[in-house]
C-alpha atoms as a PDB file:
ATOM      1  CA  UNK A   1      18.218 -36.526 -45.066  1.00  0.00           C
ATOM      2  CA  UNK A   2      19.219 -39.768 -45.021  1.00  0.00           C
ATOM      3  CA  UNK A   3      22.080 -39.396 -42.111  1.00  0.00           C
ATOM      4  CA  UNK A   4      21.552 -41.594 -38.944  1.00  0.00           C
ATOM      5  CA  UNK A   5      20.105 -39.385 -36.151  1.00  0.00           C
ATOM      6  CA  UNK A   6      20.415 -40.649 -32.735  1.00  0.00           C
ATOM      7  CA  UNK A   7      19.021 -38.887 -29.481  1.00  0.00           C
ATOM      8  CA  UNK A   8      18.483 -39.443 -26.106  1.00  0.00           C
ATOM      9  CA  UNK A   9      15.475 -38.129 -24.587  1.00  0.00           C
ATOM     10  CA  UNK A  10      13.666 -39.269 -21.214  1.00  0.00           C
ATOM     11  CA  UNK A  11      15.982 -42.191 -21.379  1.00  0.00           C
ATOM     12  CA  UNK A  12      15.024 -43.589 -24.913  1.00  0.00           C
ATOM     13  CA  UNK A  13      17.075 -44.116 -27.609  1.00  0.00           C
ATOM     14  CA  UNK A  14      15.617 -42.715 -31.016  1.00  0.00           C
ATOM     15  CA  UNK A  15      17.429 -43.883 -34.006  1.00  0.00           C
ATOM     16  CA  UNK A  16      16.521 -42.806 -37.312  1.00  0.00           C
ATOM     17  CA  UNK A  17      18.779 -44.952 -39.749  1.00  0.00           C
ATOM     18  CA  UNK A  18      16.842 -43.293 -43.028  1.00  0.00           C
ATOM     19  CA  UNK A  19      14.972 -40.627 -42.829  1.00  0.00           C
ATOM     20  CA  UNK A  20      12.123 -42.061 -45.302  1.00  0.00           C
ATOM     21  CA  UNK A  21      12.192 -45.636 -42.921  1.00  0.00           C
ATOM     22  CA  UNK A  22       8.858 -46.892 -42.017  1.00  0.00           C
ATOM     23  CA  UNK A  23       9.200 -47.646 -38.337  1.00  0.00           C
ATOM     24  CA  UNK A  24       7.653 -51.210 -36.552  1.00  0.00           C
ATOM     25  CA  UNK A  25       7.039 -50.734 -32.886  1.00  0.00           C
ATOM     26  CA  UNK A  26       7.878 -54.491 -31.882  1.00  0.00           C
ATOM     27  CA  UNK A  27       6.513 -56.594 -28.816  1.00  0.00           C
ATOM     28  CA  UNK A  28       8.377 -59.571 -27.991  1.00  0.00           C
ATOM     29  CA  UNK A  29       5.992 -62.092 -25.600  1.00  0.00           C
ATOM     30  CA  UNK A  30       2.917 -62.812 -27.928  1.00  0.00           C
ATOM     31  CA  UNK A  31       4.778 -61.596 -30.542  1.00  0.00           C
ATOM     32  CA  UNK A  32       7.920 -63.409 -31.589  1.00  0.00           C
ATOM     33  CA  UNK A  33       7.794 -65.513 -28.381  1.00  0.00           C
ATOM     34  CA  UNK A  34       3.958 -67.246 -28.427  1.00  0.00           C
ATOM     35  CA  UNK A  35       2.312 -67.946 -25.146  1.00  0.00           C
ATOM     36  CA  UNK A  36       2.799 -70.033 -23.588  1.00  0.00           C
ATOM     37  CA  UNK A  37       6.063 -71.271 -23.673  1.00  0.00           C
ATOM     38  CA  UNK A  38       6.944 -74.571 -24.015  1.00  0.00           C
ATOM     39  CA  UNK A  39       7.767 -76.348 -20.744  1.00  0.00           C
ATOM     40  CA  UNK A  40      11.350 -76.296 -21.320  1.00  0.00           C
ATOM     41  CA  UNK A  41      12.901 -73.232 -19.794  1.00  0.00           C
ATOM     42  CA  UNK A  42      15.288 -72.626 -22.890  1.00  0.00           C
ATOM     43  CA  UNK A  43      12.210 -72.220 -25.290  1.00  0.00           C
ATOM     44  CA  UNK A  44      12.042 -68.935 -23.603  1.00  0.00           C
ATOM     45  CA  UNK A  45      15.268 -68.312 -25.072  1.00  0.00           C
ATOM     46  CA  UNK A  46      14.395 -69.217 -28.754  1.00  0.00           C
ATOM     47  CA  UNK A  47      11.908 -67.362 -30.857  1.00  0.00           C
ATOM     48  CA  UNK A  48      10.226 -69.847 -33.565  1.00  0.00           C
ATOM     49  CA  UNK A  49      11.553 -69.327 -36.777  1.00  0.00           C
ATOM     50  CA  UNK A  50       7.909 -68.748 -38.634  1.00  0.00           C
ATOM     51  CA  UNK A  51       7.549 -65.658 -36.411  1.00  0.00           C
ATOM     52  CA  UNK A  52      10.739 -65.036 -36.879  1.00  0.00           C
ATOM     53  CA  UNK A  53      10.688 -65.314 -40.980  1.00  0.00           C
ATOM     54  CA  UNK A  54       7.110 -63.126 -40.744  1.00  0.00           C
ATOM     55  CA  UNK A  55       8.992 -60.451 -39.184  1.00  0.00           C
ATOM     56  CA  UNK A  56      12.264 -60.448 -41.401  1.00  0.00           C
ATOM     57  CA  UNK A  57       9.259 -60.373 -44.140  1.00  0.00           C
ATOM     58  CA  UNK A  58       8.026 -57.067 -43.304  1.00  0.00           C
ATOM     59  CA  UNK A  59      11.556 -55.559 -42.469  1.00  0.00           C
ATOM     60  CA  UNK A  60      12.759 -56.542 -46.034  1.00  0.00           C
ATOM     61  CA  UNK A  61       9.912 -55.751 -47.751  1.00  0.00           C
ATOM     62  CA  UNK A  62       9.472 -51.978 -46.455  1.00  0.00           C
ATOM     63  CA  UNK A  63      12.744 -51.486 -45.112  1.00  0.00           C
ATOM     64  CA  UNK A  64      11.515 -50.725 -41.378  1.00  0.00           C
ATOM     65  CA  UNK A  65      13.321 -49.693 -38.569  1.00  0.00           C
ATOM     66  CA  UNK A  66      12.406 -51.562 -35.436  1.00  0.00           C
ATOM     67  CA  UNK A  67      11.978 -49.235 -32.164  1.00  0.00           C
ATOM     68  CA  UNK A  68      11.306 -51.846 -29.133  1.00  0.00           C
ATOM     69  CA  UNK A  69       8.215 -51.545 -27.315  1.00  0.00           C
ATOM     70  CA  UNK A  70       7.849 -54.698 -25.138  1.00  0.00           C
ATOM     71  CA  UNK A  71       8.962 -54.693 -21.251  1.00  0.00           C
ATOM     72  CA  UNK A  72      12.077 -57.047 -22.913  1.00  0.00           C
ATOM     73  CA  UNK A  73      14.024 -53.451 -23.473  1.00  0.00           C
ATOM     74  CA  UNK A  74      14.058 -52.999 -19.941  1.00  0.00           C
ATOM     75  CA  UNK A  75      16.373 -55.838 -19.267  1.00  0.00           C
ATOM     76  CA  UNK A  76      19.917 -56.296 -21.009  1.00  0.00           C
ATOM     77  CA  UNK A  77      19.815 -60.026 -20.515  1.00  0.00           C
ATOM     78  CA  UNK A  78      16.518 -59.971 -22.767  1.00  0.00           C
ATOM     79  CA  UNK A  79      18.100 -57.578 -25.602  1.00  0.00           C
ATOM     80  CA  UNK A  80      20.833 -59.604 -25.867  1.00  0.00           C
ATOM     81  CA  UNK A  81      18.097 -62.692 -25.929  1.00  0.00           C
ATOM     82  CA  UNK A  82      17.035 -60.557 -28.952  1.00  0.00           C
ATOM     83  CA  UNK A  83      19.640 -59.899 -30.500  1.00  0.00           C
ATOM     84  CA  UNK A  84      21.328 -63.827 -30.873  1.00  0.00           C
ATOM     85  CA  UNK A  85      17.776 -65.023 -32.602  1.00  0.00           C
ATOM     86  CA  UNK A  86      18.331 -61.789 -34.610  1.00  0.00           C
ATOM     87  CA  UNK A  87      21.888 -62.626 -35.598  1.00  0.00           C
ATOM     88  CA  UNK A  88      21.161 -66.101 -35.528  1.00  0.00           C
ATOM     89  CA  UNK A  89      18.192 -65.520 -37.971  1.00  0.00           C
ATOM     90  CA  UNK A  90      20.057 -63.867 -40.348  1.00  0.00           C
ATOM     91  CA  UNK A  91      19.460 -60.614 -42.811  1.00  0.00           C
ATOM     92  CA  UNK A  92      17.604 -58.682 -42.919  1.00  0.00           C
ATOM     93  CA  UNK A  93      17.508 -58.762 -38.722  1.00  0.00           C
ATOM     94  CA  UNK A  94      20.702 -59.065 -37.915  1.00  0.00           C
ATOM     95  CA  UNK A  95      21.258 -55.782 -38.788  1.00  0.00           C
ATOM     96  CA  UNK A  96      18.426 -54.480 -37.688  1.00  0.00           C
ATOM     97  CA  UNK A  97      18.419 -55.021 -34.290  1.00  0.00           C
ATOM     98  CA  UNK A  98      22.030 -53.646 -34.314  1.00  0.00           C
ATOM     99  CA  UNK A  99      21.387 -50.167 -32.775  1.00  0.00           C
ATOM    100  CA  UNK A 100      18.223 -50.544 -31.467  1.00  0.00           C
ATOM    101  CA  UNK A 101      15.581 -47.772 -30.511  1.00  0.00           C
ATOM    102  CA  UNK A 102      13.102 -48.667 -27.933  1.00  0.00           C
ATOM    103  CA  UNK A 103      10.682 -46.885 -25.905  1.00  0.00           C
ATOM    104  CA  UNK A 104      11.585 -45.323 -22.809  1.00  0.00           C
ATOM    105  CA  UNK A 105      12.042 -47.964 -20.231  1.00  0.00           C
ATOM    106  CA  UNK A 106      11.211 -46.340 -17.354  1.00  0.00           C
ATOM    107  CA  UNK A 107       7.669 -45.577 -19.166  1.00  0.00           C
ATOM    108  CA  UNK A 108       5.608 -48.390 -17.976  1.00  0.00           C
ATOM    109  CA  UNK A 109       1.941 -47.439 -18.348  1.00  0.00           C
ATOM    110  CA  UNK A 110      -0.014 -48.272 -21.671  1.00  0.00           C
ATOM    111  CA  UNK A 111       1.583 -49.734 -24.649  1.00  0.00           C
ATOM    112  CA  UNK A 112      -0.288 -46.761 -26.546  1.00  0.00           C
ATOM    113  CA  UNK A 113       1.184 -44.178 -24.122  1.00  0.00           C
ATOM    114  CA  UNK A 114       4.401 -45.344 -24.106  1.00  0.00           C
ATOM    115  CA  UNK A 115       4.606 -45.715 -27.983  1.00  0.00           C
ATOM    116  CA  UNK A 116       2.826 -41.814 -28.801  1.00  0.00           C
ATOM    117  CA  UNK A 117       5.353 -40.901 -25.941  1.00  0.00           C
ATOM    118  CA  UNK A 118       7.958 -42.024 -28.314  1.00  0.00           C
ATOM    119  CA  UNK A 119       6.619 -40.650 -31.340  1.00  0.00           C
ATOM    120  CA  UNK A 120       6.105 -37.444 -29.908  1.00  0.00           C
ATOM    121  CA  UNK A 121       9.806 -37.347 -28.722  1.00  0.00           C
ATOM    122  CA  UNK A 122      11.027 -38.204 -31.771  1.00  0.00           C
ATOM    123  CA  UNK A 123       8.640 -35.527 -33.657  1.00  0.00           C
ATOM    124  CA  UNK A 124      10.407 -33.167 -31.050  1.00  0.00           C
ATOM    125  CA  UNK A 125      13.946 -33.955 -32.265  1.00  0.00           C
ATOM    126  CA  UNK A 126      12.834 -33.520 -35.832  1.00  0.00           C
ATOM    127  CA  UNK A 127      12.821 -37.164 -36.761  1.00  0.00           C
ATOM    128  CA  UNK A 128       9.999 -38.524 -39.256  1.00  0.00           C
ATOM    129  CA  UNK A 129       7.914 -41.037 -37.813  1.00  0.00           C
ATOM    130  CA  UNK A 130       5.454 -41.897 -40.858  1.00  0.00           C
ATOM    131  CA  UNK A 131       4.586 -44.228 -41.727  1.00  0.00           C
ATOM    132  CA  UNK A 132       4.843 -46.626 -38.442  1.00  0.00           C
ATOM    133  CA  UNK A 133       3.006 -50.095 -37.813  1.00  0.00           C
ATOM    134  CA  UNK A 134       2.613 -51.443 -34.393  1.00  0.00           C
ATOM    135  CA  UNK A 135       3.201 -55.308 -33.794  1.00  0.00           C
ATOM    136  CA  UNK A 136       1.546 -56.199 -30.363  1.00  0.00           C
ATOM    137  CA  UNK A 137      -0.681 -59.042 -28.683  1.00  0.00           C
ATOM    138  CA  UNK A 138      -1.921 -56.435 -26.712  1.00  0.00           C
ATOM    139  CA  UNK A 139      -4.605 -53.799 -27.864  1.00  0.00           C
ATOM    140  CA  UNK A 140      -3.783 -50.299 -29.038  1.00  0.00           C
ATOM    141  CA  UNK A 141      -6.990 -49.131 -30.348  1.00  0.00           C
ATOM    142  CA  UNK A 142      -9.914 -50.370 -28.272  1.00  0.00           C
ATOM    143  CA  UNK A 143     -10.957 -49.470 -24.502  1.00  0.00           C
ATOM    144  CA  UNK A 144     -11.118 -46.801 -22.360  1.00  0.00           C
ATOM    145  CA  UNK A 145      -7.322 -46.453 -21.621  1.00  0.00           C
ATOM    146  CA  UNK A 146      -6.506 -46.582 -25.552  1.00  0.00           C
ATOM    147  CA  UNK A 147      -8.973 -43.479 -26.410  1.00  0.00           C
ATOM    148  CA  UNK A 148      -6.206 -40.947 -25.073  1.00  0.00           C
ATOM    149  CA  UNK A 149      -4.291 -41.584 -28.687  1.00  0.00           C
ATOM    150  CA  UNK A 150      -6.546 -43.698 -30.705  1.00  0.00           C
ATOM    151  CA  UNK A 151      -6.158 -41.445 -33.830  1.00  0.00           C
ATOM    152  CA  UNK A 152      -2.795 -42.427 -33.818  1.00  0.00           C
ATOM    153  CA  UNK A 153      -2.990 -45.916 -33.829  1.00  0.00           C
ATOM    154  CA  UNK A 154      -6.357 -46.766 -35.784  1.00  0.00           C
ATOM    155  CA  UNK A 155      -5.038 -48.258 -39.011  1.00  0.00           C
ATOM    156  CA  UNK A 156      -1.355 -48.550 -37.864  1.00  0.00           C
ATOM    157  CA  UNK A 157      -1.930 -51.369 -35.108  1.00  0.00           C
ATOM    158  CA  UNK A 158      -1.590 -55.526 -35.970  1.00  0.00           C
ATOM    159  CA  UNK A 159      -3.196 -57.468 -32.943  1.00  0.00           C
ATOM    160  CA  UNK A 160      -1.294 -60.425 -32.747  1.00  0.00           C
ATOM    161  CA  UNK A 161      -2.716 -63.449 -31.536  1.00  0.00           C
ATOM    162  CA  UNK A 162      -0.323 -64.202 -28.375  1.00  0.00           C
ATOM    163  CA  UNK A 163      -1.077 -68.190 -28.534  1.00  0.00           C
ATOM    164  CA  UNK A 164       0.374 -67.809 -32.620  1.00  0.00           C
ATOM    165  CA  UNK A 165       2.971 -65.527 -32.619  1.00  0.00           C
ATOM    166  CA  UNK A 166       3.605 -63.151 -35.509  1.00  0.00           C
ATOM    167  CA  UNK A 167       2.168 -64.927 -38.568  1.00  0.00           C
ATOM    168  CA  UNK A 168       2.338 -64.667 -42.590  1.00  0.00           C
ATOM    169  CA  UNK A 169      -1.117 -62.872 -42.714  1.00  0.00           C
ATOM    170  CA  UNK A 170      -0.323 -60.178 -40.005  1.00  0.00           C
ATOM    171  CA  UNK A 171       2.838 -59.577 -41.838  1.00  0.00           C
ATOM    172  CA  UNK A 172       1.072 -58.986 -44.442  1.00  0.00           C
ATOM    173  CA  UNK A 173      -1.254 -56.812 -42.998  1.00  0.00           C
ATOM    174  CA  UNK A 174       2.134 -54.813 -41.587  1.00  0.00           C
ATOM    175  CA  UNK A 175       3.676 -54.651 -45.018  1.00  0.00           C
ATOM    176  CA  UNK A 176       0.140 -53.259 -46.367  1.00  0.00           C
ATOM    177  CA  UNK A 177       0.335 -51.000 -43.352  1.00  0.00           C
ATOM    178  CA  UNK A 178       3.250 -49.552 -43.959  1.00  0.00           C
ATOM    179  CA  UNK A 179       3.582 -49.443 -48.050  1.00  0.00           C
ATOM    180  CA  UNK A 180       0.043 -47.503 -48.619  1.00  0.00           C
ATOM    181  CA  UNK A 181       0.368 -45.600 -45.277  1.00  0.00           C
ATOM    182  CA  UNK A 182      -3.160 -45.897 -44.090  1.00  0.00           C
ATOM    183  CA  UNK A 183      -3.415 -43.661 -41.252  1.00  0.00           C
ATOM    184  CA  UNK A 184      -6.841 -43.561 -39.412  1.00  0.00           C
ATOM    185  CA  UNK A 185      -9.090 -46.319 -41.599  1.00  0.00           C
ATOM    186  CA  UNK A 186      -8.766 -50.280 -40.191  1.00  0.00           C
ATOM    187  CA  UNK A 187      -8.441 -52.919 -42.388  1.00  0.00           C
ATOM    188  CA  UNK A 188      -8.584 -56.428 -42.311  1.00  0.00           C
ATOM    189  CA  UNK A 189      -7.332 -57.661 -38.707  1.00  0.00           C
ATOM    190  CA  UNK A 190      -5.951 -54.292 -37.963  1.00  0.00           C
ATOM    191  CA  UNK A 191      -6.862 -52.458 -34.948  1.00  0.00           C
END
């Protein structure tokens, strides 16, 4: 049960380090990388380190596997953008980030869609995907395009404020996400 499982599917990597791993679908822009960036071009480059420290929170905490969901996995300039703050950062992302999963890249419709397209591919190949959390500055939950999955995603969305960045109190609301595995009741700043 507790083998890594790694499959290929539509193009998306699905890597299930533990079967029992919570799993954090992770934006980058709004996310770890606030809008809007600083005026010099290489603060694009450099995710702040309290976003950074909120996110290494929940992974350490729960033990989450990150699967990438922001339009960074379709570039390999970005991962590896990723993956130097990762290493730079330190454990618990460092490793991490070291086989990532991500959402199919040539999926690029709603964040929801995209993400239950992943969980449903995953469910497919047998791997567990409870309990997940979804780290975003953009909305899962509300509006007309979001009511295709919305059971999915009430209680298991953080909306990020994309002028903050990923802070303490939405890592908290993650790690409370994850740990008590609400699945359809919001809480707090939860969508």
């Amino acid at each position: 049960q507790g083998r890594a499982r790694r499959m290929h599917a539509q193009g998306m990597a699905i890597v299930s380090p533990d079967a029992r791993a919570p799993i954090i679908f992770l934006d980058i822009d709004g996310v770890l990388l606030p809008f809007p960036p600083k005026d010099d071009a290489s603060a694009h480059d450099t995710f702040p380190q309290p976003c950074l420290q909120a996110l290494a929170s929940v992974v350490a905490a729960t033990g989450a596997h990150l699967v990438l969901s922001s339009t960074w996995r379709c570039d390999p300039r970005a991962l590896d953008i990723i993956r130097r703050n990762f290493s730079a950062f330190g454990e618990p992302l460092a490793s991490a980030f070291a086989s990532p999963s991500m959402t199919d890249p040539s999926i690029h419709s709603y964040r929801q869609w995209e993400i239950a397209d992943w969980l449903a591919a995953a469910e497919r190949a047998g791997v567990r995907t409870v309990p997940y959390c979804v780290l975003d500055d953009e909305d899962c939950v509300h509006g007309p395009a979001n009511a295709k999955h919305r059971g999915r995603f009430e209680g298991r969305s953080v909306l990020v404020t994309s002028s903050a960045g990923l802070t303490d109190a939405e890592a908290q609301l993650a790690r409370t996400i994850l740990m008590t595995n609400i699945g359809s009741k919001s809480r707090g700043k939860s969508s």
